[in-house]
N, C-alpha and C. Protein backbone atom coordinates (compact mmCIF):
# COMPACT_ATOMS: atom_id res chain seq x y z
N UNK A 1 77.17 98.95 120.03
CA UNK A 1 77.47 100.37 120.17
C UNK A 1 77.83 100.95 118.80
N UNK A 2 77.49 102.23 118.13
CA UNK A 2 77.86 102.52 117.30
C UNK A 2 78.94 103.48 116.92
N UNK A 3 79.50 102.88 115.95
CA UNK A 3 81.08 103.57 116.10
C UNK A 3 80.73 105.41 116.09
N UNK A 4 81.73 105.91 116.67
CA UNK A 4 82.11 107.18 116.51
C UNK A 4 82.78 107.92 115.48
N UNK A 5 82.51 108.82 114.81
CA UNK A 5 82.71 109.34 113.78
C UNK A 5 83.81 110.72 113.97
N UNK A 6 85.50 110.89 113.70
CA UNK A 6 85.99 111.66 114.31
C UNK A 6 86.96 112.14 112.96
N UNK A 7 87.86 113.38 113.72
CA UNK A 7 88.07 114.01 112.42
C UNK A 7 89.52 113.76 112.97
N UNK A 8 90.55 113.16 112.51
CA UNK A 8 92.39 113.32 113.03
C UNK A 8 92.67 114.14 112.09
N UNK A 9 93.66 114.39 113.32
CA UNK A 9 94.88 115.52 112.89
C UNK A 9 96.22 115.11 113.30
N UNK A 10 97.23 114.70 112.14
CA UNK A 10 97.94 114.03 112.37
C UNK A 10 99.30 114.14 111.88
N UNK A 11 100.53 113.53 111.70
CA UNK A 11 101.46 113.70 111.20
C UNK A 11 102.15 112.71 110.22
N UNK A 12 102.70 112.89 109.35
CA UNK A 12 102.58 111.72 108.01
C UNK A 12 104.29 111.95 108.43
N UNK A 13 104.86 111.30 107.49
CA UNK A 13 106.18 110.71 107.51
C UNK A 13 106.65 111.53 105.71
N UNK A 14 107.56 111.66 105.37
CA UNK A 14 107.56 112.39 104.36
C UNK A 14 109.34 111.97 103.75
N UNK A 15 109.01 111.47 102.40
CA UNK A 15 110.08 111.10 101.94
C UNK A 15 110.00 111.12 100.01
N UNK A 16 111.30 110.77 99.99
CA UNK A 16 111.90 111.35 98.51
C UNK A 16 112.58 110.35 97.70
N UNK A 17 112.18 110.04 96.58
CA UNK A 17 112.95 109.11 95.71
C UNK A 17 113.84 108.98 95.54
N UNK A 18 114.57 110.25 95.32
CA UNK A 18 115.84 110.69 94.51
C UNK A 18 117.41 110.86 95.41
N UNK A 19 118.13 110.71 95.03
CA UNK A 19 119.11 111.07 95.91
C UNK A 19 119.78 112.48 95.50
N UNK A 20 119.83 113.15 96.60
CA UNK A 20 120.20 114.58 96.83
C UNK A 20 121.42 114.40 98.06
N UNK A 21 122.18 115.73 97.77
CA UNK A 21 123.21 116.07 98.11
C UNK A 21 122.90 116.07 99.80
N UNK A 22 123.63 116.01 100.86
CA UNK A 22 123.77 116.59 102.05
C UNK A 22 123.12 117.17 102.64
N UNK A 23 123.72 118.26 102.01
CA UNK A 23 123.52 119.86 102.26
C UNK A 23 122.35 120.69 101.75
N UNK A 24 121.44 119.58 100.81
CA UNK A 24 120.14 120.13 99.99
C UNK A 24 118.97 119.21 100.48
N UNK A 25 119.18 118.43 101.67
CA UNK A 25 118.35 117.51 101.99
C UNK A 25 116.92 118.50 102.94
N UNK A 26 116.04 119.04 102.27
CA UNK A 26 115.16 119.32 103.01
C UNK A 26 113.67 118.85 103.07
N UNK A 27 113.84 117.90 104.31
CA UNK A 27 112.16 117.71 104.11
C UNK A 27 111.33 117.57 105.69
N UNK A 28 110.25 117.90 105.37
CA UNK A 28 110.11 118.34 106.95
C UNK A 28 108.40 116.67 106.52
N UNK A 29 108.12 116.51 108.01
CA UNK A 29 106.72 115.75 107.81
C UNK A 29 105.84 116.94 107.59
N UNK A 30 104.59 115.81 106.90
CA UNK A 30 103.03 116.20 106.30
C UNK A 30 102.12 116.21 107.73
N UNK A 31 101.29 117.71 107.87
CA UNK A 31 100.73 117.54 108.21
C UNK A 31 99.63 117.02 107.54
N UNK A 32 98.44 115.75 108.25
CA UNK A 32 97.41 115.67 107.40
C UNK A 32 95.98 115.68 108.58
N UNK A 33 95.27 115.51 108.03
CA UNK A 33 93.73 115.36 108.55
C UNK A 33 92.95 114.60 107.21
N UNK A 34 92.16 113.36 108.78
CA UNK A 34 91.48 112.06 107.93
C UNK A 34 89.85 112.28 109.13
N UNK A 35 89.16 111.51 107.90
CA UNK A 35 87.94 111.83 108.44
C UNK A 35 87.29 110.40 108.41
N UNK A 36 87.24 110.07 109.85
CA UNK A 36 86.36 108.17 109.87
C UNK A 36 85.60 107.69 110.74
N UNK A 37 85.15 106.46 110.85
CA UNK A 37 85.04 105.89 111.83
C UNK A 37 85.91 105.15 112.13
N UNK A 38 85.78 105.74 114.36
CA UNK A 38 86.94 104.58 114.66
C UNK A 38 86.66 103.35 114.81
N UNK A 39 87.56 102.76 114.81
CA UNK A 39 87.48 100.94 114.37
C UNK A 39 88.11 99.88 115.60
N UNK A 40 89.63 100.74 115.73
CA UNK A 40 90.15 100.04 116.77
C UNK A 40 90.68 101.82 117.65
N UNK A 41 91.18 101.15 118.45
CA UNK A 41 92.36 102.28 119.70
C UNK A 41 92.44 101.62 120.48
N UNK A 42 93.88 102.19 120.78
CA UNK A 42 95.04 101.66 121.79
C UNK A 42 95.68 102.38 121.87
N UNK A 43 97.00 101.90 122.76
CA UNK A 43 97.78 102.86 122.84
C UNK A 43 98.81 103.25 121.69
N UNK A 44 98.76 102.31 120.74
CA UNK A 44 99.74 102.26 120.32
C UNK A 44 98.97 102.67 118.51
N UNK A 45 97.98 102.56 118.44
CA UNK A 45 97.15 103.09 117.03
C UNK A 45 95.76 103.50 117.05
N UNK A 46 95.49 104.01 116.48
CA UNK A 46 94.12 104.58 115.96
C UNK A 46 93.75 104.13 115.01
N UNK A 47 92.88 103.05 114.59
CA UNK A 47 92.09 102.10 112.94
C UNK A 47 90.53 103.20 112.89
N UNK A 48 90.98 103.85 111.49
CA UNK A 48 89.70 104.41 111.43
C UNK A 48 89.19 104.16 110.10
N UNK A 49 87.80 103.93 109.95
CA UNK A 49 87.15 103.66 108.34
C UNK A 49 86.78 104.69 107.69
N UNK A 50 86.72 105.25 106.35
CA UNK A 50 86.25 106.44 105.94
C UNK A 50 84.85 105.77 105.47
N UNK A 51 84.57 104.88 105.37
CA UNK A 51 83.46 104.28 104.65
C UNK A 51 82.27 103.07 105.78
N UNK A 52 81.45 103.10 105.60
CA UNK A 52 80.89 101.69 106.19
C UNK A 52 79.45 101.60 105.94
N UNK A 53 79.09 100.77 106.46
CA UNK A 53 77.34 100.16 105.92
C UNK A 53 77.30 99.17 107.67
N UNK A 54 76.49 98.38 107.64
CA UNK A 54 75.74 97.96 108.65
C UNK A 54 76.64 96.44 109.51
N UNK A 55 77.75 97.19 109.61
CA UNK A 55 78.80 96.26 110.14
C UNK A 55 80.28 96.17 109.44
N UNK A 56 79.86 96.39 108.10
CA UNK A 56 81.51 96.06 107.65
C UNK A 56 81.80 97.69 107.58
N UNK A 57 83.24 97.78 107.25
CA UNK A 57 84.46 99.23 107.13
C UNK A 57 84.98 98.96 105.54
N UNK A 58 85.31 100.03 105.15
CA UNK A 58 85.98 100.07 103.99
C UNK A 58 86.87 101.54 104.20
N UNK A 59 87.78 101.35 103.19
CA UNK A 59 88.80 102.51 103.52
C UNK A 59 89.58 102.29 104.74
N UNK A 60 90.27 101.74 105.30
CA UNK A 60 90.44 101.65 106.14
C UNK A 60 92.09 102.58 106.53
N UNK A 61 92.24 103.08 107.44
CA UNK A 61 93.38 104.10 107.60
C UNK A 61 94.10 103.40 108.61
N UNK A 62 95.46 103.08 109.23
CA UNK A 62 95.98 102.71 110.78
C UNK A 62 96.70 103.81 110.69
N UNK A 63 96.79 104.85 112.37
CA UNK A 63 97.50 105.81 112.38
C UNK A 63 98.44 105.61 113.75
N UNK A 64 99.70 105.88 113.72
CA UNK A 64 100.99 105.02 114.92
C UNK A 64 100.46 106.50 115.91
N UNK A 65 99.48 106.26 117.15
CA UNK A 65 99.30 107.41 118.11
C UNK A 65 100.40 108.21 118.33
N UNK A 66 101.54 107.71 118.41
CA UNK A 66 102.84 108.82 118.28
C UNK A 66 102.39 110.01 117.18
N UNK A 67 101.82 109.85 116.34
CA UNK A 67 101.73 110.71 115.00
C UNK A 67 100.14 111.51 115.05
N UNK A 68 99.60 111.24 115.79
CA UNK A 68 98.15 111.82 116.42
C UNK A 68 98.24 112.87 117.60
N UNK A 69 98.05 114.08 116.53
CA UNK A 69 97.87 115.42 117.29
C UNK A 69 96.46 115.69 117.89
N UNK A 70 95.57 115.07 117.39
CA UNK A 70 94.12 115.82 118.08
C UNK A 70 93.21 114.68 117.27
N UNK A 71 92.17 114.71 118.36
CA UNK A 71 90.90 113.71 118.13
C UNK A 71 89.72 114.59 118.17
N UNK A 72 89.18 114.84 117.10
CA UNK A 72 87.94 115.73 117.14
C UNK A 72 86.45 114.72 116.86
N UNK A 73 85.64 114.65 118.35
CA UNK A 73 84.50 113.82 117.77
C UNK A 73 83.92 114.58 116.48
N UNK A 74 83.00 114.06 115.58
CA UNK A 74 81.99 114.91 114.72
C UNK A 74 80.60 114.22 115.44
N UNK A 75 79.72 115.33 114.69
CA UNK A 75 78.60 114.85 115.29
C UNK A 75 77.74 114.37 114.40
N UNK A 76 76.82 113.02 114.48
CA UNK A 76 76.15 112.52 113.11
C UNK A 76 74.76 112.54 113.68
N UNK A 77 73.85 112.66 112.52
CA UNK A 77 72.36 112.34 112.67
C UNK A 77 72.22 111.37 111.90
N UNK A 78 70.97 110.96 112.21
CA UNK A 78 70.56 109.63 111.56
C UNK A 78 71.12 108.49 111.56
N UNK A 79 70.42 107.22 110.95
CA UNK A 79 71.36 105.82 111.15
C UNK A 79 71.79 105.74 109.66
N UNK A 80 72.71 104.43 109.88
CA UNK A 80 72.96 103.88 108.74
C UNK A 80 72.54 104.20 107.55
N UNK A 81 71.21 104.20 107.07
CA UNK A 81 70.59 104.40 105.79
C UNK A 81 70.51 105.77 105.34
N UNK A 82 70.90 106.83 106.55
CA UNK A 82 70.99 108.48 106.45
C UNK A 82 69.92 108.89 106.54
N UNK A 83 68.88 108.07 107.53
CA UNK A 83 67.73 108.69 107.43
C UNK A 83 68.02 109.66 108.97
């Protein structure tokens, strides 16, 4: 079967080197959006590749489904070679 090609929309975790005061601590999470093939799913993650060829993945992303706002299929033509 050939993998599916989808666009997440998701939520990143967001943090700071430095130490700051209390009262000046502001940081909110990243929204982001990644663009792959999926690899694995469950309940518990989403493995998607930004890269691949005729079986193997490269790039590979794991996203914690808690942090997965939206699954957008894309739609592809052609195979592998982009024909």
């Amino acid at each position: 079967m050939k993998p599916k090609l989808v666009m997440v929309f998701w939520i990143d975790i967001c943090s700071a080197p430095e130490w700051q005061p209390k009262d000046n601590v502001e940081l909110d999470p990243a929204p982001c959006i990644s663009v792959g093939w999926i690899v694995k799913k469950d309940k518990d993650t989403l493995t998607i590749a930004a890269d691949q060829n005729e079986g193997d993945f490269g790039s590979i992303t794991t996203i914690p489904m808690s942090n997965v706002k939206k699954i957008k299929k894309l739609r592809t033509d052609g195979d592998y070679n982009g024909k």
